[in-house]
Protein backbone atom coordinates (compact mmCIF):
# COMPACT_ATOMS: atom_id res chain seq x y z
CA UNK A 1 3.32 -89.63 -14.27
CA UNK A 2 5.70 -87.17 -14.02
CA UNK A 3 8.05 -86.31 -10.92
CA UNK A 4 8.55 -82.39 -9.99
CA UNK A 5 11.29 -81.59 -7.02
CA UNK A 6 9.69 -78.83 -5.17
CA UNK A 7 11.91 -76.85 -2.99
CA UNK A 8 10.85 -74.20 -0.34
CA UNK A 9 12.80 -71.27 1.75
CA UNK A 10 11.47 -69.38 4.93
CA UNK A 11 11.80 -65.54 4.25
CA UNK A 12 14.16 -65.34 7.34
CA UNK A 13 15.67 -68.04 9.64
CA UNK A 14 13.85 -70.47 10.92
CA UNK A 15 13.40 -70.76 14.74
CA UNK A 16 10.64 -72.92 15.15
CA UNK A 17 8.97 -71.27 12.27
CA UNK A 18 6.00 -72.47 10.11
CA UNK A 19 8.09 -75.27 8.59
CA UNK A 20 9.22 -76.60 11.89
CA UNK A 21 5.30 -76.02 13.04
CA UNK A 22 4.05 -77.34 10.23
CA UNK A 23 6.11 -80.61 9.75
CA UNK A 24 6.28 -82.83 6.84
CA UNK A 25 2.97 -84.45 6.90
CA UNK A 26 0.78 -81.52 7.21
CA UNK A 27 2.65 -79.77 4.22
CA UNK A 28 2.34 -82.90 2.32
CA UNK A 29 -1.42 -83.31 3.20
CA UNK A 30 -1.74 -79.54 1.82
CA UNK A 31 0.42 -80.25 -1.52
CA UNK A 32 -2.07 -83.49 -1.79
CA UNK A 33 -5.46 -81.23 -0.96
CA UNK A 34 -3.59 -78.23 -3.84
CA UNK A 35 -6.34 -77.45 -6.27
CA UNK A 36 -3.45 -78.04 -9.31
CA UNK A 37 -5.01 -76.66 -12.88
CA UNK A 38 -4.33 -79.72 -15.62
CA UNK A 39 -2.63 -81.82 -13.07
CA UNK A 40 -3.35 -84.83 -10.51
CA UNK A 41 -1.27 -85.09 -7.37
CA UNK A 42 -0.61 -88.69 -6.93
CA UNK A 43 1.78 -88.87 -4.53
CA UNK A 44 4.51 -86.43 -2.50
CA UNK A 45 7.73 -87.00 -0.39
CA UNK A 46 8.64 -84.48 2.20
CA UNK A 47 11.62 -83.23 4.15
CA UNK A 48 10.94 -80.65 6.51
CA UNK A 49 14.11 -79.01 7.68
CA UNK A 50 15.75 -76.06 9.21
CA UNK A 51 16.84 -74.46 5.81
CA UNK A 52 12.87 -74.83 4.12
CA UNK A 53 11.18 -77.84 2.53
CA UNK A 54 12.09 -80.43 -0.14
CA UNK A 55 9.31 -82.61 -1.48
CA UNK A 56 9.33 -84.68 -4.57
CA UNK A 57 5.82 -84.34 -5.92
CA UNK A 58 4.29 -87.70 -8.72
CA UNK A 59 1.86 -85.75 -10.84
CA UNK A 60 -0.24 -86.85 -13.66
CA UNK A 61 -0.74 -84.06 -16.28
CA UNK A 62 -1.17 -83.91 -20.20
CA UNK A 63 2.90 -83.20 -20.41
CA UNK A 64 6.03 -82.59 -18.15
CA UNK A 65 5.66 -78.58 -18.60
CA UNK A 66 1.79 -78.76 -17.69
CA UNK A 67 2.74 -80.42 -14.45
CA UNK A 68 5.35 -78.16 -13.41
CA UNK A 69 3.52 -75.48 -14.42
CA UNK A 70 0.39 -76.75 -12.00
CA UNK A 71 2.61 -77.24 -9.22
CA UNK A 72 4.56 -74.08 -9.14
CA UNK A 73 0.83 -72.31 -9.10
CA UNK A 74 -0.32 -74.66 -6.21
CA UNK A 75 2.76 -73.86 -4.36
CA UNK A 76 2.29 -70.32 -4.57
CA UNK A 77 -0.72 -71.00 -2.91
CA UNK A 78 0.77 -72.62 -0.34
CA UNK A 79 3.17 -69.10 0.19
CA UNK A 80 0.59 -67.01 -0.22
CA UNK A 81 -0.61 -64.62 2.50
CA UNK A 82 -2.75 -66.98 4.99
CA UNK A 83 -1.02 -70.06 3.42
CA UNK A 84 0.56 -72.59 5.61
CA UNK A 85 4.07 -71.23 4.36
CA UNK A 86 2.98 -67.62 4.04
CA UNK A 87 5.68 -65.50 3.52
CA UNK A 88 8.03 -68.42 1.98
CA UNK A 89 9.52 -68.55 -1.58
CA UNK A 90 10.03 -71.67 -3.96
CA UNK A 91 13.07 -71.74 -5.53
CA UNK A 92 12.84 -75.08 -7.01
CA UNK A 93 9.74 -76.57 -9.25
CA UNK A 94 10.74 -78.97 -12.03
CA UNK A 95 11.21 -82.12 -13.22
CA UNK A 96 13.32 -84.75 -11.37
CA UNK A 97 16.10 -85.83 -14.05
CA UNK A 98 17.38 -88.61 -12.10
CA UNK A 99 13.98 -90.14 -11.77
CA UNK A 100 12.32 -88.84 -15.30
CA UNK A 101 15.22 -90.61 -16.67
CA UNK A 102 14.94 -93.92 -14.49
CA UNK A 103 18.18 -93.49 -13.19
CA UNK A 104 17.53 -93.00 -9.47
CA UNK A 105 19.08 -96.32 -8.46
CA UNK A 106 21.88 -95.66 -10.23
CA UNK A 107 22.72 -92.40 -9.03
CA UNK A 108 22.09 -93.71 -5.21
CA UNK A 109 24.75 -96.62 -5.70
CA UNK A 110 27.25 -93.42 -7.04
């Protein structure tokens, strides 16, 4: 299982926009529903906030690269026109050192 940090900005500023609208749990129930090409979503964390969306996405895939590579494609979905983030760009999609490493409780007590 692989985690993938997934990062999302609005095209413009975000006044009750589609991430406010569309909240953490339905984006997460759309990252879970992504048709993802060589990749399972297992499970996803999301933030919804007013600068875009952070999710950490668990993925099973045949290797790191094939699961980033199926998420960035699903979340270009998610952006495209009709989308519920049309109009948004990722600017984050890869592996999650801190926890591909097993070092996430260490970096939290830092």
């Amino acid at each position: 299982m692989y985690a993938i940090r997934l990062e999302l900005i609005p095209s413009r500023p975000l006044l009750g926009g589609p991430g406010t609208e569309a909240g953490a749990g339905p984006v997460r129930a759309a990252l879970m529903r992504l048709p993802l090409d060589g990749a399972r979503m297992c499970h996803a964390r999301v933030l919804a906030g007013p600068d875009g969306l952070a999710a950490v996405c668990f993925l099973t895939a045949p290797s790191l690269l094939a699961a980033e590579r199926s998420l960035r494609a699903g979340a270009g979905a998610l952006a495209e026109p009709g989308g519920p983030l049309a109009g948004w760009t990722t600017v984050r999609c890869e592996a999650d050192p801190w926890i591909a490493l097993g070092m996430l409780q260490a970096r939290a007590r830092s």
